[in-house]
C-alpha atoms as a PDB file:
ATOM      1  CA  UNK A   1     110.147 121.631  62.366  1.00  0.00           C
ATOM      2  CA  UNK A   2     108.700 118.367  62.726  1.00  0.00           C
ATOM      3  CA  UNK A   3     107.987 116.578  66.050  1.00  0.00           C
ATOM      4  CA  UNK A   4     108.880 112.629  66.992  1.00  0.00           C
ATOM      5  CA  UNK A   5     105.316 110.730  67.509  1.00  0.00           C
ATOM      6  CA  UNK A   6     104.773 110.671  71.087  1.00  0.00           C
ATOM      7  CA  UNK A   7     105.665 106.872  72.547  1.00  0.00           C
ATOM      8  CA  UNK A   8     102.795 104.963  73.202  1.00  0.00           C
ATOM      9  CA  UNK A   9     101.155 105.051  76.523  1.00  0.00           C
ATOM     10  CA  UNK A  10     101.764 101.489  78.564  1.00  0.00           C
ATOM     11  CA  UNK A  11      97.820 100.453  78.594  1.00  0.00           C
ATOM     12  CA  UNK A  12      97.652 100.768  74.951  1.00  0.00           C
ATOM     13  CA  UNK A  13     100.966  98.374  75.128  1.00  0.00           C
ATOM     14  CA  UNK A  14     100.214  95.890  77.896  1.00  0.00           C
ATOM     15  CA  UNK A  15      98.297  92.690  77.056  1.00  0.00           C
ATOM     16  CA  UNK A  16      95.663  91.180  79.254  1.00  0.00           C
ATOM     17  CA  UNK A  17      97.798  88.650  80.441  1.00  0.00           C
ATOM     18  CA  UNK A  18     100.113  91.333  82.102  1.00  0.00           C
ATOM     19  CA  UNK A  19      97.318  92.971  83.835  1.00  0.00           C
ATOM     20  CA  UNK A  20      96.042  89.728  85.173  1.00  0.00           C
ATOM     21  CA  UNK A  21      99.269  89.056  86.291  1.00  0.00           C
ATOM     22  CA  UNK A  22      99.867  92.184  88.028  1.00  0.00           C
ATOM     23  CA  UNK A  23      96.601  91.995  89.681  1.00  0.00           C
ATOM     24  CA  UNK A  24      97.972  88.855  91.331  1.00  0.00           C
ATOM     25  CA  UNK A  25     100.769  90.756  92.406  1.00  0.00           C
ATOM     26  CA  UNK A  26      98.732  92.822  94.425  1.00  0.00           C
ATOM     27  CA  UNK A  27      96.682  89.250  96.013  1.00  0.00           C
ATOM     28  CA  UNK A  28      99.990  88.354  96.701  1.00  0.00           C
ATOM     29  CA  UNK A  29     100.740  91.845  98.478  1.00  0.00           C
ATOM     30  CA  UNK A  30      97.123  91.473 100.491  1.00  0.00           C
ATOM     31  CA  UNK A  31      98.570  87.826 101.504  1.00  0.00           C
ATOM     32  CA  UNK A  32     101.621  88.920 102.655  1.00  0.00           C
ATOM     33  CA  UNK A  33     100.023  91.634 104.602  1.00  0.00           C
ATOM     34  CA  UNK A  34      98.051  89.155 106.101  1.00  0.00           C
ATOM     35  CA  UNK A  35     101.062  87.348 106.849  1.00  0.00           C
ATOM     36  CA  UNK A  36     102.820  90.271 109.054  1.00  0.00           C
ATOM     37  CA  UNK A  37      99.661  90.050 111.074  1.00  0.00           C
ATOM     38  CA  UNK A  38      99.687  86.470 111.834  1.00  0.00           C
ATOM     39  CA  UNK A  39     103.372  86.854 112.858  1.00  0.00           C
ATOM     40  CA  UNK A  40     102.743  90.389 114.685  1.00  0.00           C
ATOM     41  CA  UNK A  41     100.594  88.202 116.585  1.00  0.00           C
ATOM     42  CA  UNK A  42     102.468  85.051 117.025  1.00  0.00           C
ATOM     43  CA  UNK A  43     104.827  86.607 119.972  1.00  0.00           C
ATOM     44  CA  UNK A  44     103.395  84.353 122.502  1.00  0.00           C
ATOM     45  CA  UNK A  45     103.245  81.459 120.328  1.00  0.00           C
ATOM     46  CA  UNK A  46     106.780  81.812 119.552  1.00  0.00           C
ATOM     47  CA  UNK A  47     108.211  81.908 122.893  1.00  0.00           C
ATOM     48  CA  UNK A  48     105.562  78.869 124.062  1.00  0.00           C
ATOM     49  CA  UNK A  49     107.338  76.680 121.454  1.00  0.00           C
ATOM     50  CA  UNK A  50     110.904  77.656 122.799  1.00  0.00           C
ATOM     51  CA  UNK A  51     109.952  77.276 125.948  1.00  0.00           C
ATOM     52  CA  UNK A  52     108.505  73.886 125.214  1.00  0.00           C
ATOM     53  CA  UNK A  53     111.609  72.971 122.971  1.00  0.00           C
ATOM     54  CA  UNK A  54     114.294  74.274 125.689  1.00  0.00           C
ATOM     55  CA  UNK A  55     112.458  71.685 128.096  1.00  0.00           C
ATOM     56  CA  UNK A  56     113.140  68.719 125.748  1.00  0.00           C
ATOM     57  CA  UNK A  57     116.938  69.259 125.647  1.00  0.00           C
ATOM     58  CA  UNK A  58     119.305  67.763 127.925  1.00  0.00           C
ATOM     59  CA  UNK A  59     119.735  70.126 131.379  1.00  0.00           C
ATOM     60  CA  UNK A  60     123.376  71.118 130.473  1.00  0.00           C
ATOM     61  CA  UNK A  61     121.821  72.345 126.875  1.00  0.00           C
ATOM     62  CA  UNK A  62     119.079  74.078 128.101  1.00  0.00           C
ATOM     63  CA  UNK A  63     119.271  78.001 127.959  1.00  0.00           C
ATOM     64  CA  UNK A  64     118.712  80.310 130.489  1.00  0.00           C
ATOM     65  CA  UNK A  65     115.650  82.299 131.104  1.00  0.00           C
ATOM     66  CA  UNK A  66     117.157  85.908 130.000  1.00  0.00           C
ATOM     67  CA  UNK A  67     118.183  83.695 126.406  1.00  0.00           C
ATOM     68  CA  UNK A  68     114.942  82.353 126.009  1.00  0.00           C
ATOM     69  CA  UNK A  69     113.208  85.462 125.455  1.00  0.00           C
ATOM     70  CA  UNK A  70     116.174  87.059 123.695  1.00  0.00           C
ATOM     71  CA  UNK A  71     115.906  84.070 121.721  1.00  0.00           C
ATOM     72  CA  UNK A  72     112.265  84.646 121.120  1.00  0.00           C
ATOM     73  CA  UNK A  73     112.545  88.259 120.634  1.00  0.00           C
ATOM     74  CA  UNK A  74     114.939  87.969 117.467  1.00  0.00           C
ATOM     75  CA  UNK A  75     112.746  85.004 115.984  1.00  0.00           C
ATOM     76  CA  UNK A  76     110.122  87.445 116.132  1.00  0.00           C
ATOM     77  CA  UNK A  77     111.577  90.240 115.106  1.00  0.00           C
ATOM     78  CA  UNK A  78     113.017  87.993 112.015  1.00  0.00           C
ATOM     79  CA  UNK A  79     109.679  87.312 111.051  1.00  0.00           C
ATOM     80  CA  UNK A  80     108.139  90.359 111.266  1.00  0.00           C
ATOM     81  CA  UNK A  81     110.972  92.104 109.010  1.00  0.00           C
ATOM     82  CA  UNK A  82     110.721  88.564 106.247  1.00  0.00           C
ATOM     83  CA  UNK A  83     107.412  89.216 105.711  1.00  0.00           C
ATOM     84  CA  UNK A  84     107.477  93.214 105.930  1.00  0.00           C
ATOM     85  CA  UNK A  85     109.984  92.349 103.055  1.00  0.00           C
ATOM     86  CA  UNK A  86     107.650  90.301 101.058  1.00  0.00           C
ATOM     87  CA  UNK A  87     104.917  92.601 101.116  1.00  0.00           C
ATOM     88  CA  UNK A  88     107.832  95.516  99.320  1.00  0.00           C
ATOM     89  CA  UNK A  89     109.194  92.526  96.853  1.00  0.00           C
ATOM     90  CA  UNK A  90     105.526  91.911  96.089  1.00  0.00           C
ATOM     91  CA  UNK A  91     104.606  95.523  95.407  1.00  0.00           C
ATOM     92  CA  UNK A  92     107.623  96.326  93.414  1.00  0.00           C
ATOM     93  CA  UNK A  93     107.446  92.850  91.263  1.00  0.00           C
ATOM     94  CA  UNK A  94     103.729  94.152  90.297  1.00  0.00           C
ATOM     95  CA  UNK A  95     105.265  97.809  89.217  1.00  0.00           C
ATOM     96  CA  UNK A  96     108.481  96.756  87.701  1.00  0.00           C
ATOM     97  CA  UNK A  97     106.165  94.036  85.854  1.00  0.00           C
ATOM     98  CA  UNK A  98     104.133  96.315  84.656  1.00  0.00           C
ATOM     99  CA  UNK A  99     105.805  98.686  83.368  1.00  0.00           C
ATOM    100  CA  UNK A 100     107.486  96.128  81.033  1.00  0.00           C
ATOM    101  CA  UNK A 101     110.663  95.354  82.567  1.00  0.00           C
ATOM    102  CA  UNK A 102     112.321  92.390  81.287  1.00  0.00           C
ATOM    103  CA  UNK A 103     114.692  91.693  84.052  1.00  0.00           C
ATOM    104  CA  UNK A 104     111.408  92.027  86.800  1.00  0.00           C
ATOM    105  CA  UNK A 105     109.643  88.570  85.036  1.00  0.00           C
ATOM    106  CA  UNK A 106     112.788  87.148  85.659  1.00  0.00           C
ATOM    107  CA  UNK A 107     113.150  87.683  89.450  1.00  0.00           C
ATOM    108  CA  UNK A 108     109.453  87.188  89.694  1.00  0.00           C
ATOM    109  CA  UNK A 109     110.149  83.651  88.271  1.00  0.00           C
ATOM    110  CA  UNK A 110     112.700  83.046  90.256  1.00  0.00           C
ATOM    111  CA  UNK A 111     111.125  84.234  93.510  1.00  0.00           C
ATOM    112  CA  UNK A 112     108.030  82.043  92.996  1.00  0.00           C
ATOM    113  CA  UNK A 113     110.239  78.970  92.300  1.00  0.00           C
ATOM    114  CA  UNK A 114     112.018  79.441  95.940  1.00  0.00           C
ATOM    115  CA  UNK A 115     108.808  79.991  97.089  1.00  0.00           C
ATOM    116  CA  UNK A 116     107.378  76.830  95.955  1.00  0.00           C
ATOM    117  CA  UNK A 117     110.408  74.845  97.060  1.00  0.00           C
ATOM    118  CA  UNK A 118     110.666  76.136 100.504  1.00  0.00           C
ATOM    119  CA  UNK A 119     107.069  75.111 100.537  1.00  0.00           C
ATOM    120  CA  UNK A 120     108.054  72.065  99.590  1.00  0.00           C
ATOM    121  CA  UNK A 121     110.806  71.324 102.121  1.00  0.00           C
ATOM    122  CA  UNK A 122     108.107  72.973 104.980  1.00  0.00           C
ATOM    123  CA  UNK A 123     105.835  70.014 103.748  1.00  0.00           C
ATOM    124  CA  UNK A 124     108.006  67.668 103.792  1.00  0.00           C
ATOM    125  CA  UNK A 125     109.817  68.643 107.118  1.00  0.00           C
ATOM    126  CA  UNK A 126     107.411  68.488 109.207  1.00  0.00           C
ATOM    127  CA  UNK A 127     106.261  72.335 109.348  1.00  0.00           C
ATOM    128  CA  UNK A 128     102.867  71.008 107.325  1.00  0.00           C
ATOM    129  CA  UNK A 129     100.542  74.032 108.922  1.00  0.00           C
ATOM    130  CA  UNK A 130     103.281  76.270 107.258  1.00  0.00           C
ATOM    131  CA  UNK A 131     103.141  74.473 104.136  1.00  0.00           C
ATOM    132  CA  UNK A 132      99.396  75.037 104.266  1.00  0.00           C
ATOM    133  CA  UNK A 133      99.317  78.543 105.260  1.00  0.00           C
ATOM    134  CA  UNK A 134     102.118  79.389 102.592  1.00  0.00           C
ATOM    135  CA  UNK A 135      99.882  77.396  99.486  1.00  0.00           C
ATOM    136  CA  UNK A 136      97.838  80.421  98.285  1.00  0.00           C
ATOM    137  CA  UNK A 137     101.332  82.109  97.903  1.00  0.00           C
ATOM    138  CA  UNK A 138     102.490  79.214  95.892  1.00  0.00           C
ATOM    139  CA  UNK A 139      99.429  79.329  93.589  1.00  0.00           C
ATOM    140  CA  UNK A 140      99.511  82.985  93.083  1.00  0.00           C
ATOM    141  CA  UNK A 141     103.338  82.814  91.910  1.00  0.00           C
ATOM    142  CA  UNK A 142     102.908  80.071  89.596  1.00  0.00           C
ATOM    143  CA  UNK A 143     100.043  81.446  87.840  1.00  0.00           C
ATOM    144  CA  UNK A 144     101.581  84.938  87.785  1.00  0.00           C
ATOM    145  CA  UNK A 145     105.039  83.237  86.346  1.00  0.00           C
ATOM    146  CA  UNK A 146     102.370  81.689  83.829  1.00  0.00           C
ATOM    147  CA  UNK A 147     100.769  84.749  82.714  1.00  0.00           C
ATOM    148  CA  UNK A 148     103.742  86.871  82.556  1.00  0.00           C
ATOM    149  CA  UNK A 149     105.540  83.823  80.235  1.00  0.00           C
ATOM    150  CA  UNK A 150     102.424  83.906  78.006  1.00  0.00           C
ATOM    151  CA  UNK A 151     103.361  84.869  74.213  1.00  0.00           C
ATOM    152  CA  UNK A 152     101.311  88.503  74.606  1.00  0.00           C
ATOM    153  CA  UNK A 153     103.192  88.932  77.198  1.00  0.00           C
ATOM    154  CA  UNK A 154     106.810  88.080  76.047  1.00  0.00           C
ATOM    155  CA  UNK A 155     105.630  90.635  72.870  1.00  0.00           C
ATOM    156  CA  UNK A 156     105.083  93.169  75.874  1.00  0.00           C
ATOM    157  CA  UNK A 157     108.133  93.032  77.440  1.00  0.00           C
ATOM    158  CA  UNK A 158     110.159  92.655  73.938  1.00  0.00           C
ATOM    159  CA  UNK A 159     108.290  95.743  72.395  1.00  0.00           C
ATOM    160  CA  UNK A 160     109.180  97.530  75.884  1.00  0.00           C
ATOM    161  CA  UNK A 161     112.473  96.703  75.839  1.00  0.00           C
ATOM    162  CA  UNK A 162     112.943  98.021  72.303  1.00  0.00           C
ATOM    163  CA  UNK A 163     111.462 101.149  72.747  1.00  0.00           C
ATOM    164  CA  UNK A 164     113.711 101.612  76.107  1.00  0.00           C
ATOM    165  CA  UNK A 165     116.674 100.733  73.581  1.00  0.00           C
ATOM    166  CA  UNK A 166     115.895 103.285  71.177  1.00  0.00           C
ATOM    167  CA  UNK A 167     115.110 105.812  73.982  1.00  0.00           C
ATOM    168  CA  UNK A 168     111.091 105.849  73.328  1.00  0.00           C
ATOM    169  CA  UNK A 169     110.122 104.388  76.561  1.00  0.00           C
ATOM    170  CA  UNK A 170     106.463 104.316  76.836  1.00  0.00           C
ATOM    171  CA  UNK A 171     105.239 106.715  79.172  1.00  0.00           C
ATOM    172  CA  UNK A 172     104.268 105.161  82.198  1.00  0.00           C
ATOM    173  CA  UNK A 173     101.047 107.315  83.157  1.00  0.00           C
ATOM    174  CA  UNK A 174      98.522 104.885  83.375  1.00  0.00           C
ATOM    175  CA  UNK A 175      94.978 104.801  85.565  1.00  0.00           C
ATOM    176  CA  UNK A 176      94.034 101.358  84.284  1.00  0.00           C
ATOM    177  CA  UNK A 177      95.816  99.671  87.249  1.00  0.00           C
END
């Protein structure tokens, strides 16, 4: 009885490119984290800028009081839970990258392109402090969608693919990362 070779293990697979790239990830993780500390700390800051923006607006538009801090409340709460959510898309992206899957560089490209154009309209908006704070994010993505669209690494995720088609998926135990 003979036995099928046993599919190759993903560090013997994954080029250096793909490990750089999912090392990003994980600076990108560390940002966001750093991120949902800046807003978990921003509750005061938020509700001084309605405040200050309620004042500007005509008496008959101004809200009351009680809306004000409800108002402030969900704002917060909003950005709390956006960029509780970026730290999870950041920490699957890195997995689901490197474990080879082909539809993860997509959404990783596509994720960093929002990213850099919602930078782009915060620059351009007015919001320049958040177009400043959000720039190491920016350069991260871009040279994470560069590594992971490096030739090694399109042979990665083709020779991944291939051996998920055949049903050889390389085994996914892997200390190197």
């Amino acid at each position: 009885m003979s036995t099928a070779p046993r599919p190759p293990r993903l560090a013997q697979l994954r080029p250096r490119q793909v490990v750089m790239a999912t090392r990003l990830m994980y600076v990108g993780v560390l940002l966001a984290l750093i991120g949902v500390l800046i807003n978990a700390l921003s509750r005061d800051a938020i509700t001084s800028t309605l405040e200050h923006t309620n004042a500007s607006r005509a008496p008959a538009d101004r809200l009351t009081t009680h809306e004000l801090h409800h108002a402030a409340g969900l704002t917060y709460t909003a950005f709390i839970v956006m960029s509780s959510i970026a730290v999870v898309t950041w920490l699957v992206m890195a997995v689901t990258n490197s474990r080879g899957q082909g539809w993860a560089r997509i959404v990783a490209t596509v994720l960093a392109v929002m990213n850099l154009l919602l930078t782009i309209g915060m620059a351009t908006r007015g919001t320049a402090a958040g177009a400043i704070a959000e720039a190491p994010t920016v350069v991260v993505g871009a040279a994470v969608v560069w590594l992971l669209w490096q030739p090694p690494s399109t042979t990665f995720f083709d020779r991944c693919a291939t051996l998920r088609a055949v049903g050889r998926a390389p085994r996914v135990s892997d200390p190197d990362l």
